[in-house]
N, C-alpha and C. Protein backbone atom coordinates (compact mmCIF):
# COMPACT_ATOMS: atom_id res chain seq x y z
N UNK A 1 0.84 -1.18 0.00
CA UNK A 1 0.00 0.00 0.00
C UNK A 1 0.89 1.25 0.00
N UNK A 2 0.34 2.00 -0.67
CA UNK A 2 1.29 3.65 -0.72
C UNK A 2 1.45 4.37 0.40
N UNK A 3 2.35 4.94 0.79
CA UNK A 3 2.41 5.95 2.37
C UNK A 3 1.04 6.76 1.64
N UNK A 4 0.74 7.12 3.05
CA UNK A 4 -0.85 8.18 2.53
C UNK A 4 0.01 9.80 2.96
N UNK A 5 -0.99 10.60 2.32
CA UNK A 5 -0.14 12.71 2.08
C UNK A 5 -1.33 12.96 3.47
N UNK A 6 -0.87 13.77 4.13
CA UNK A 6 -1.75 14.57 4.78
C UNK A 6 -1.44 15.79 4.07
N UNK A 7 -2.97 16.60 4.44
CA UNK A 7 -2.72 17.84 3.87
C UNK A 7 -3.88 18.73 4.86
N UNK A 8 -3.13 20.12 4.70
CA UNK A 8 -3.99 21.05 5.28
C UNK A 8 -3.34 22.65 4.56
N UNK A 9 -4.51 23.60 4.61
CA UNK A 9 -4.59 24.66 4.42
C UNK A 9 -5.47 25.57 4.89
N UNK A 10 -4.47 27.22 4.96
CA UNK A 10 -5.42 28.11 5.26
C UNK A 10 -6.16 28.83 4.12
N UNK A 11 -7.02 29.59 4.75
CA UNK A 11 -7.57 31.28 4.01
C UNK A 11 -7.78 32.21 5.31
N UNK A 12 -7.08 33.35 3.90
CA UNK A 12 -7.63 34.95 5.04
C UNK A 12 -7.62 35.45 4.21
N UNK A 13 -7.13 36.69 4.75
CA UNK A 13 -6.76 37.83 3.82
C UNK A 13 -6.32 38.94 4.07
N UNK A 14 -5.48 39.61 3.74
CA UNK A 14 -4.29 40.42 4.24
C UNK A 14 -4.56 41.93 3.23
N UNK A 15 -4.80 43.07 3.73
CA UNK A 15 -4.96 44.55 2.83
C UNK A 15 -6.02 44.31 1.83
N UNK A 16 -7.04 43.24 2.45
CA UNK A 16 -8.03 43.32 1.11
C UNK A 16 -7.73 42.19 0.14
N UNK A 17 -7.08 41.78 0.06
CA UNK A 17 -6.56 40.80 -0.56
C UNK A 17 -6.54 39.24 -0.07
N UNK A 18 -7.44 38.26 -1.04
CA UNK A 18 -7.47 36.86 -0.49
C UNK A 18 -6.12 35.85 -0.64
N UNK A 19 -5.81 35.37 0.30
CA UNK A 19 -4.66 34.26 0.38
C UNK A 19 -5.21 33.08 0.60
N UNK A 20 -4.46 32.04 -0.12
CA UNK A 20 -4.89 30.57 0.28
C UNK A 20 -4.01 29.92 0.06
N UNK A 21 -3.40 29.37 1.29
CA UNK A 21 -2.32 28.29 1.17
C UNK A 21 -2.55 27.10 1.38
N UNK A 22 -2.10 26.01 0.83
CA UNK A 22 -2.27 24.62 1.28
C UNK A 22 -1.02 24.06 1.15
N UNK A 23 -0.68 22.69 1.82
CA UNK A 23 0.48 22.36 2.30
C UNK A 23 0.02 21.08 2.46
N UNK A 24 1.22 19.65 2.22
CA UNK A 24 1.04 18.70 1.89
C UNK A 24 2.28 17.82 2.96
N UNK A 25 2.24 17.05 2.97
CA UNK A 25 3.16 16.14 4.14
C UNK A 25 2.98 14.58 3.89
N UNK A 26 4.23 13.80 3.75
CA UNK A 26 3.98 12.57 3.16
C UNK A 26 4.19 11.98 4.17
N UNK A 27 3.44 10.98 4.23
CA UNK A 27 3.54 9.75 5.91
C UNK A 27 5.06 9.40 5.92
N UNK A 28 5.77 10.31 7.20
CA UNK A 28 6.58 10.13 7.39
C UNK A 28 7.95 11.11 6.95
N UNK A 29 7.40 11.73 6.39
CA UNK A 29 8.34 12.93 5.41
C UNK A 29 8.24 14.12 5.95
N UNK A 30 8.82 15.17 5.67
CA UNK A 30 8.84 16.57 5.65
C UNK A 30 7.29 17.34 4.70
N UNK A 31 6.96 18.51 5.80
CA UNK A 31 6.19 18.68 4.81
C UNK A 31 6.22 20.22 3.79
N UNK A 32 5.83 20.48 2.74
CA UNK A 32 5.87 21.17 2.14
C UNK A 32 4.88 21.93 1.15
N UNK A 33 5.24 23.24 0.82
CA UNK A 33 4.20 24.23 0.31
C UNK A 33 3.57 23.79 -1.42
N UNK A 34 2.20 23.21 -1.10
CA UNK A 34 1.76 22.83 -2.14
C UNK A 34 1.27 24.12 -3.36
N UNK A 35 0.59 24.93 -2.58
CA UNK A 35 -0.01 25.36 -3.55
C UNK A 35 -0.21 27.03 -2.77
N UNK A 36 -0.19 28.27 -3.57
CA UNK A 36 -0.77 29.72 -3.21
C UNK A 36 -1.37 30.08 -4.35
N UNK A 37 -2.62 31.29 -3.66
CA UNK A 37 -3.07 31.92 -4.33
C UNK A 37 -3.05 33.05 -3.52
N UNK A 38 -2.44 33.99 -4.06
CA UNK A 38 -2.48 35.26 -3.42
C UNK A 38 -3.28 36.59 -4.20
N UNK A 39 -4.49 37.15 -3.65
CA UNK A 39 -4.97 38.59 -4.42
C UNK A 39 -5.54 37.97 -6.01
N UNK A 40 -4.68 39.04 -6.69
CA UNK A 40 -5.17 38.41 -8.16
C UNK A 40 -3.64 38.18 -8.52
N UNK A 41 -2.67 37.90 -8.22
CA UNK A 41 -1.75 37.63 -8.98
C UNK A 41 -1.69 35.90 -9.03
N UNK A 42 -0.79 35.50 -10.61
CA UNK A 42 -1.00 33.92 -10.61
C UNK A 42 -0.96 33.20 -9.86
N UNK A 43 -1.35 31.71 -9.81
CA UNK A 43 -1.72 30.63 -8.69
C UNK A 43 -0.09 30.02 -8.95
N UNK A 44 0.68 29.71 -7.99
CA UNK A 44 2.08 29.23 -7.62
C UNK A 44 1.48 27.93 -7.08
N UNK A 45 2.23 26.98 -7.54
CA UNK A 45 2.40 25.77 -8.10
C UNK A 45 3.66 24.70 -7.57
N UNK A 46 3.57 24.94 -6.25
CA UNK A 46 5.09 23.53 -5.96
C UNK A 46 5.96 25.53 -5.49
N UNK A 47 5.79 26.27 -5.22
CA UNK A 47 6.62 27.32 -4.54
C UNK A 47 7.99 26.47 -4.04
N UNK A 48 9.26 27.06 -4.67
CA UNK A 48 10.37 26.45 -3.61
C UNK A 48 10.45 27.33 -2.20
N UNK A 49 9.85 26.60 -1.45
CA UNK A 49 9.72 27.35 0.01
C UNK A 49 10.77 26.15 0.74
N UNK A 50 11.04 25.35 0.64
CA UNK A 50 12.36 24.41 1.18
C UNK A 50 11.01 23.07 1.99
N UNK A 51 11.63 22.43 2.94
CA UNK A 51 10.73 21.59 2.93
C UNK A 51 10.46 21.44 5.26
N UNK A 52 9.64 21.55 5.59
CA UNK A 52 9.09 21.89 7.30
C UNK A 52 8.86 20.44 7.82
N UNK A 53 9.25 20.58 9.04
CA UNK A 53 8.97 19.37 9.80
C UNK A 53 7.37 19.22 10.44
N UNK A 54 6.63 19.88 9.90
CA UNK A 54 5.09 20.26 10.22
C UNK A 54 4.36 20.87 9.41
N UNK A 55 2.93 20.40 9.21
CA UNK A 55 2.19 20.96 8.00
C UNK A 55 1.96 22.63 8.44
N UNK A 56 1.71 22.68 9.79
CA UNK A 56 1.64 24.29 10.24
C UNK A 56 2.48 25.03 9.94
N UNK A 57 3.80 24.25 9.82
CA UNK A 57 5.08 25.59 10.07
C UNK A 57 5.07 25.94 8.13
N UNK A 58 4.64 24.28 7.73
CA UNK A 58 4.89 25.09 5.65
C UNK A 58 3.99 25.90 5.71
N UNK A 59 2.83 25.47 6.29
CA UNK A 59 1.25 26.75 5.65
C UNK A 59 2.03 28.42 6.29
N UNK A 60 2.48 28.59 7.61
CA UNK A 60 3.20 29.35 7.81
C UNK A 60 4.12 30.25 7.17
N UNK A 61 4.90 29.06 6.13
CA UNK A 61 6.46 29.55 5.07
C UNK A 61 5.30 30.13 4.25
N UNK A 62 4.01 29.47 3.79
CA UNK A 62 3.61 30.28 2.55
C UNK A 62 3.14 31.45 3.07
N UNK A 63 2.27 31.22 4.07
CA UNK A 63 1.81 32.80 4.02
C UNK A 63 2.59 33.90 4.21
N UNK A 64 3.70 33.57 5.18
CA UNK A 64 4.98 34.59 4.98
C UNK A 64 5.39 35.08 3.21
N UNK A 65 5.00 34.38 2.36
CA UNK A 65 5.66 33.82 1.25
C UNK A 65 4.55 35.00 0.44
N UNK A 66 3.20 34.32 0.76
CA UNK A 66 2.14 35.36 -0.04
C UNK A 66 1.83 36.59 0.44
N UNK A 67 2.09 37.07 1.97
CA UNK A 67 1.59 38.66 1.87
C UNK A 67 3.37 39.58 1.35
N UNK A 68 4.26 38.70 1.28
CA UNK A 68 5.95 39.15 0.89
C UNK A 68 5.14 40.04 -0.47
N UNK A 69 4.69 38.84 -1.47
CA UNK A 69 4.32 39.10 -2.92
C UNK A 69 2.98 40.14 -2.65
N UNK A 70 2.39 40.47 -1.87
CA UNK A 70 1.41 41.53 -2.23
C UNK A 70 1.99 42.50 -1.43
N UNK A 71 2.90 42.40 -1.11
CA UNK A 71 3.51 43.83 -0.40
C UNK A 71 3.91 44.55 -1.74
N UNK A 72 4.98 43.65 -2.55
CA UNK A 72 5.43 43.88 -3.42
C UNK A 72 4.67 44.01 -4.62
């Protein structure tokens, strides 16, 4: 049988602007930033955000990751 992914993600929204991160973790693995959508700019896809010992701390790397890009 295959190791099974946990996964979890947030939403908010930061200056008006919607964020949604989700984050993925393989039974037994590190986990890492699956997917953002930040505001209206494009949907990021596998982000190299490096890889977290907790699905909280990646959803964390992204959102650090997505209000960075709507600052900018």
């Amino acid at each position: 049988m295959a190791p099974g992914i946990k996964s979890d993600s947030l939403v908010t929204s930061y200056y008006g602007q919607d964020i949604y991160v989700e984050a993925r973790q393989p039974e037994g693995g590190l986990a890492y930033v699956h997917l953002i959508e930040a505001g209206q700019l494009p949907v990021l896809k596998r982000p190299d955000l490096g890889n977290h010992p907790t699905l909280d701390a990646a959803l964390q790397a992204g959102l650090r990751f997505a209000t960075s890009l709507i600052d900018n």
